[in-house]
Protein backbone atom coordinates (compact mmCIF):
# COMPACT_ATOMS: atom_id res chain seq x y z
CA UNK A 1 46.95 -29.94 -42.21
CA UNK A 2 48.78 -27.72 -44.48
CA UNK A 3 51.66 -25.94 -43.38
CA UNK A 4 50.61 -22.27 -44.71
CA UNK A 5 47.37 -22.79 -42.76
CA UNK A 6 46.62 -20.12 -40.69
CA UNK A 7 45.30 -20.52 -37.50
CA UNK A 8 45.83 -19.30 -34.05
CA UNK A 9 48.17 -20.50 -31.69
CA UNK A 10 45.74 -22.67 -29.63
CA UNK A 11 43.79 -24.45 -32.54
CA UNK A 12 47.58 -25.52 -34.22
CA UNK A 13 48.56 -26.91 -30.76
CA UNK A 14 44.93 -28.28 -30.50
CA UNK A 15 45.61 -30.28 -34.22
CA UNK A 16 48.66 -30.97 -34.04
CA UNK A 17 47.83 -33.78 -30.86
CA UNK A 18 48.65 -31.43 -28.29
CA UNK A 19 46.89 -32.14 -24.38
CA UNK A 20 44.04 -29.93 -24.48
CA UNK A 21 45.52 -28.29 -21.56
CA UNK A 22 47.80 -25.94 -24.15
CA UNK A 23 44.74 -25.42 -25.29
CA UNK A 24 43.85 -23.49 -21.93
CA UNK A 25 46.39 -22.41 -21.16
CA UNK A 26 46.94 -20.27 -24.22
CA UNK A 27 43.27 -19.38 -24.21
CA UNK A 28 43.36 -18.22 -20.46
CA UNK A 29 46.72 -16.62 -21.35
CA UNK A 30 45.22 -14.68 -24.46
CA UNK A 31 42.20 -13.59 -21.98
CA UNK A 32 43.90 -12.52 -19.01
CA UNK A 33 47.32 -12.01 -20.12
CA UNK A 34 46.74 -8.00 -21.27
CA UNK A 35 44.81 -7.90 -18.04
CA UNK A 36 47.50 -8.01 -15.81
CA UNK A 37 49.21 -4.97 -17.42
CA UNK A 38 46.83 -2.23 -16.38
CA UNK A 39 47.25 -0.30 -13.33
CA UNK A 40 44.05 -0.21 -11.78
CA UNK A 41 41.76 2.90 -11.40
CA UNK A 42 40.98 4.74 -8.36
CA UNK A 43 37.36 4.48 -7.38
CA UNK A 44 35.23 6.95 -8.28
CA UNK A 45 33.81 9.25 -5.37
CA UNK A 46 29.97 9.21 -5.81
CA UNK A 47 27.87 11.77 -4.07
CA UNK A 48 25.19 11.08 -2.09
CA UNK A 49 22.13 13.75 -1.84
CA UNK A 50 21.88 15.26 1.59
CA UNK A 51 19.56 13.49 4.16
CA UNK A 52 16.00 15.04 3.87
CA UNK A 53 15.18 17.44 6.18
CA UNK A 54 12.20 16.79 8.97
CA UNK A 55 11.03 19.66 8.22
CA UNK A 56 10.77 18.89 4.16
CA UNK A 57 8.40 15.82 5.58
CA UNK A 58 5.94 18.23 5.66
CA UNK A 59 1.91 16.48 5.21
CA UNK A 60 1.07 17.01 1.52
CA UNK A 61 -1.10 20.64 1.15
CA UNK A 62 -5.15 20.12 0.42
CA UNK A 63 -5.47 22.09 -2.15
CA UNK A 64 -9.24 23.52 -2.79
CA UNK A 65 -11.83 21.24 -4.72
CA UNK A 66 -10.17 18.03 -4.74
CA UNK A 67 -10.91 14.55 -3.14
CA UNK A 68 -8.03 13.26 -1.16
CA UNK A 69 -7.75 10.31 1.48
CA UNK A 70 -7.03 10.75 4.88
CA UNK A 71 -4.87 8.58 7.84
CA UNK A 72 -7.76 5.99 9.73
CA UNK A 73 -5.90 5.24 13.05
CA UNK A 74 -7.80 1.64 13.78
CA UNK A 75 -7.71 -0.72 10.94
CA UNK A 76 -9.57 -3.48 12.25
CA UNK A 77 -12.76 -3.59 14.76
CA UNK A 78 -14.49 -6.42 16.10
CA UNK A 79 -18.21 -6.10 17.05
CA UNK A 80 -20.86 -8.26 18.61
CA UNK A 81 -23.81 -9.02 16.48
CA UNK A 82 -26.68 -10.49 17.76
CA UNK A 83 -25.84 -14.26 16.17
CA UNK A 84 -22.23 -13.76 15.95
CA UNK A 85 -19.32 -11.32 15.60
CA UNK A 86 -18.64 -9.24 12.89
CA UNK A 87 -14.91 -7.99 11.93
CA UNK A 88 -14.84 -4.79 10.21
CA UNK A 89 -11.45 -3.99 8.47
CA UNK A 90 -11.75 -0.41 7.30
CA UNK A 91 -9.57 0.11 3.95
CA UNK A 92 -9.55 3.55 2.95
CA UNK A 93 -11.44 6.98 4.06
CA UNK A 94 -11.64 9.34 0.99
CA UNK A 95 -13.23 13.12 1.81
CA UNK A 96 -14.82 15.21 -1.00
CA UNK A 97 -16.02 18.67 -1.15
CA UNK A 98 -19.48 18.33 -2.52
CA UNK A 99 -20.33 22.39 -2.57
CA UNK A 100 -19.21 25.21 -0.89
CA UNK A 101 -21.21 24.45 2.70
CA UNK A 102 -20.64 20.30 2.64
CA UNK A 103 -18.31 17.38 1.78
CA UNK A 104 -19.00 13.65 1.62
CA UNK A 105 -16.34 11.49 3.03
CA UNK A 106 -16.59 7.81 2.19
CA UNK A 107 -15.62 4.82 4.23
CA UNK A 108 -14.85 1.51 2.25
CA UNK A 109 -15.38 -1.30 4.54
CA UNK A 110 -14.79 -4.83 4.30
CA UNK A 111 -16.78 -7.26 6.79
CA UNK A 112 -16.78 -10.27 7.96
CA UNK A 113 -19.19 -12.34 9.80
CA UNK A 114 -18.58 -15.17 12.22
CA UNK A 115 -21.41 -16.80 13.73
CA UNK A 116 -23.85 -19.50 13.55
CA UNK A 117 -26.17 -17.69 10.59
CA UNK A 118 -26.07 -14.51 8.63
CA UNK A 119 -25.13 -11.28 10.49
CA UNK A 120 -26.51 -8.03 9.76
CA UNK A 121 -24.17 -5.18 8.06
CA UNK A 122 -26.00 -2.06 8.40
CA UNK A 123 -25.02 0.89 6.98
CA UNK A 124 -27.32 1.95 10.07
CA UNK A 125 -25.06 0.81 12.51
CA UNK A 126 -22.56 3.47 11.45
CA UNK A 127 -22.55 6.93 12.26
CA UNK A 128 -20.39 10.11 11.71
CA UNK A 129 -20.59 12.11 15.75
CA UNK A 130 -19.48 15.86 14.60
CA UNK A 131 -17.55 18.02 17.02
CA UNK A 132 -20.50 19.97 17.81
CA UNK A 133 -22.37 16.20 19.30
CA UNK A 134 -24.92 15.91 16.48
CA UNK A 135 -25.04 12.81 14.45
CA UNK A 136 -25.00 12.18 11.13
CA UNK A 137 -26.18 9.27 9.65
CA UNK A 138 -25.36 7.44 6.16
CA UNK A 139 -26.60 8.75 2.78
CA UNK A 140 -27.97 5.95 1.53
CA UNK A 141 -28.01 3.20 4.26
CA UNK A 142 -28.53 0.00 2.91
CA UNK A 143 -28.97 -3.24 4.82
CA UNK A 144 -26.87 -6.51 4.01
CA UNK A 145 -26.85 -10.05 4.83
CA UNK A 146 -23.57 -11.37 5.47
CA UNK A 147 -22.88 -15.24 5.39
CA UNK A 148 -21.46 -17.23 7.91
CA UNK A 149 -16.85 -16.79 7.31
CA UNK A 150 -18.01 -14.71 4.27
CA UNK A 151 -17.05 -10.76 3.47
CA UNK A 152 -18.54 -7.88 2.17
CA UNK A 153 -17.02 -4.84 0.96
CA UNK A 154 -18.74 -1.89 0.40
CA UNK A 155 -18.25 2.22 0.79
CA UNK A 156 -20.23 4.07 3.62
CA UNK A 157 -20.63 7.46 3.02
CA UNK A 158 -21.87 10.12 5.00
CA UNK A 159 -22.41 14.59 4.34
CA UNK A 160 -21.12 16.77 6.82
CA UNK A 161 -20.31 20.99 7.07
CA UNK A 162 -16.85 21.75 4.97
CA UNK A 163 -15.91 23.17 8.26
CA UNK A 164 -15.80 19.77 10.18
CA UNK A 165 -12.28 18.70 10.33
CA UNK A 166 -12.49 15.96 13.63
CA UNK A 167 -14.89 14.01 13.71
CA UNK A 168 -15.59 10.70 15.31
CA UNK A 169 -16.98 7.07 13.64
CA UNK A 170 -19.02 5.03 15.57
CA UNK A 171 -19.49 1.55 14.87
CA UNK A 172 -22.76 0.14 16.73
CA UNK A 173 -22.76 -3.33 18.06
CA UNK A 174 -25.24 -5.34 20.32
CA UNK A 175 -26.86 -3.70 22.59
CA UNK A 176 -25.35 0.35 22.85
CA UNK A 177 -21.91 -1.07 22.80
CA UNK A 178 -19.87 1.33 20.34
CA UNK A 179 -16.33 1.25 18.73
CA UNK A 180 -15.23 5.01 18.35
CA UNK A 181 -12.59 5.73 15.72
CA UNK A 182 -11.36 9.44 15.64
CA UNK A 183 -11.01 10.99 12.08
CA UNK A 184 -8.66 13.61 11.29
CA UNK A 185 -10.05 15.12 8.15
CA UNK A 186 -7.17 17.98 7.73
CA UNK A 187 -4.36 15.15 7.60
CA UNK A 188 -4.20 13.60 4.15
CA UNK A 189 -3.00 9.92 3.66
């Protein structure tokens, strides 16, 4: 190598037969080395925003003319079925006004049957008790054969008075055996 060459400091040591260990030690002293003169910085005080507030938890408002989903308190329900058992896992209730006098609130509902042959999921066998006592029954009830460790999912949907805001569903099973789930239609999910 030519003596006017210029290189750095490690690479010269590196041809000229040096260990390889100049090699890193120059290299880890070229690194490091200007660390070690720094003072080091105080840390930075970050500021956290205050804690919310219980009262700031607040349920969203329902504002007028829009659909929103409310809280269901059971998610799951098991009911006897004349050749089996059905599981009903209710996803989501969503209420809509419909017109100034009634709303529709819909029930999606997934359901499973366990038994020896198909089960029965009718849209019968659900029912909307208002506060008042009367029943309502489902818009359009259809009726569905469910398979043996199979599931359906469909929405249930029923029309009751805008001013209904507690209402109970009632799941029918064998015989007059009923699972009641309370609604609370003036708490939003």
């Amino acid at each position: 190598m030519p003596a006017n060459t210029i290189l750095p400091v490690s690479l010269q040591i590196a041809c000229k037969g040096k260990h390889f260990l100049g090699f890193i030690v120059v290299l880890v002293f070229l690194l490091y080395g200007g660390s070690c003169k720094k003072t080091a910085t105080p840390p930075q005080a970050v500021t956290m925003p205050p804690p919310a507030d219980a009262q700031q938890l607040k349920q969203p408002e329902i504002k007028p003319g829009t659909a929103y989903r409310i809280a269901i308190p059971v998610k799951s329900v098991k009911s006897p079925n004349n050749q089996g058992n059905f599981t009903y896992r209710l996803l989501w209730a969503l209420v809509e006004p419909l017109n100034s006098e009634q709303k529709k609130i819909t029930i999606q509902v997934k359901a499973m049957f366990e038994g020896a042959w198909q089960g029965a999921f009718w849209e019968e066998n659900f029912i909307i008790v208002l506060g008042n006592g009367n029943v309502v029954a489902a818009n359009n009830p259809t009726k569905d054969m469910v398979l043996p460790n199979r599931t359906v999912e469909k929405g249930i949907s029923f029309t009751i008075p805008k001013t209904e805001n507690k209402i109970d569903l009632m799941i029918k099973g064998r015989g007059n055996n009923f699972s009641n789930i309370p609604l609370d239609l003036a708490k939003p999910e």
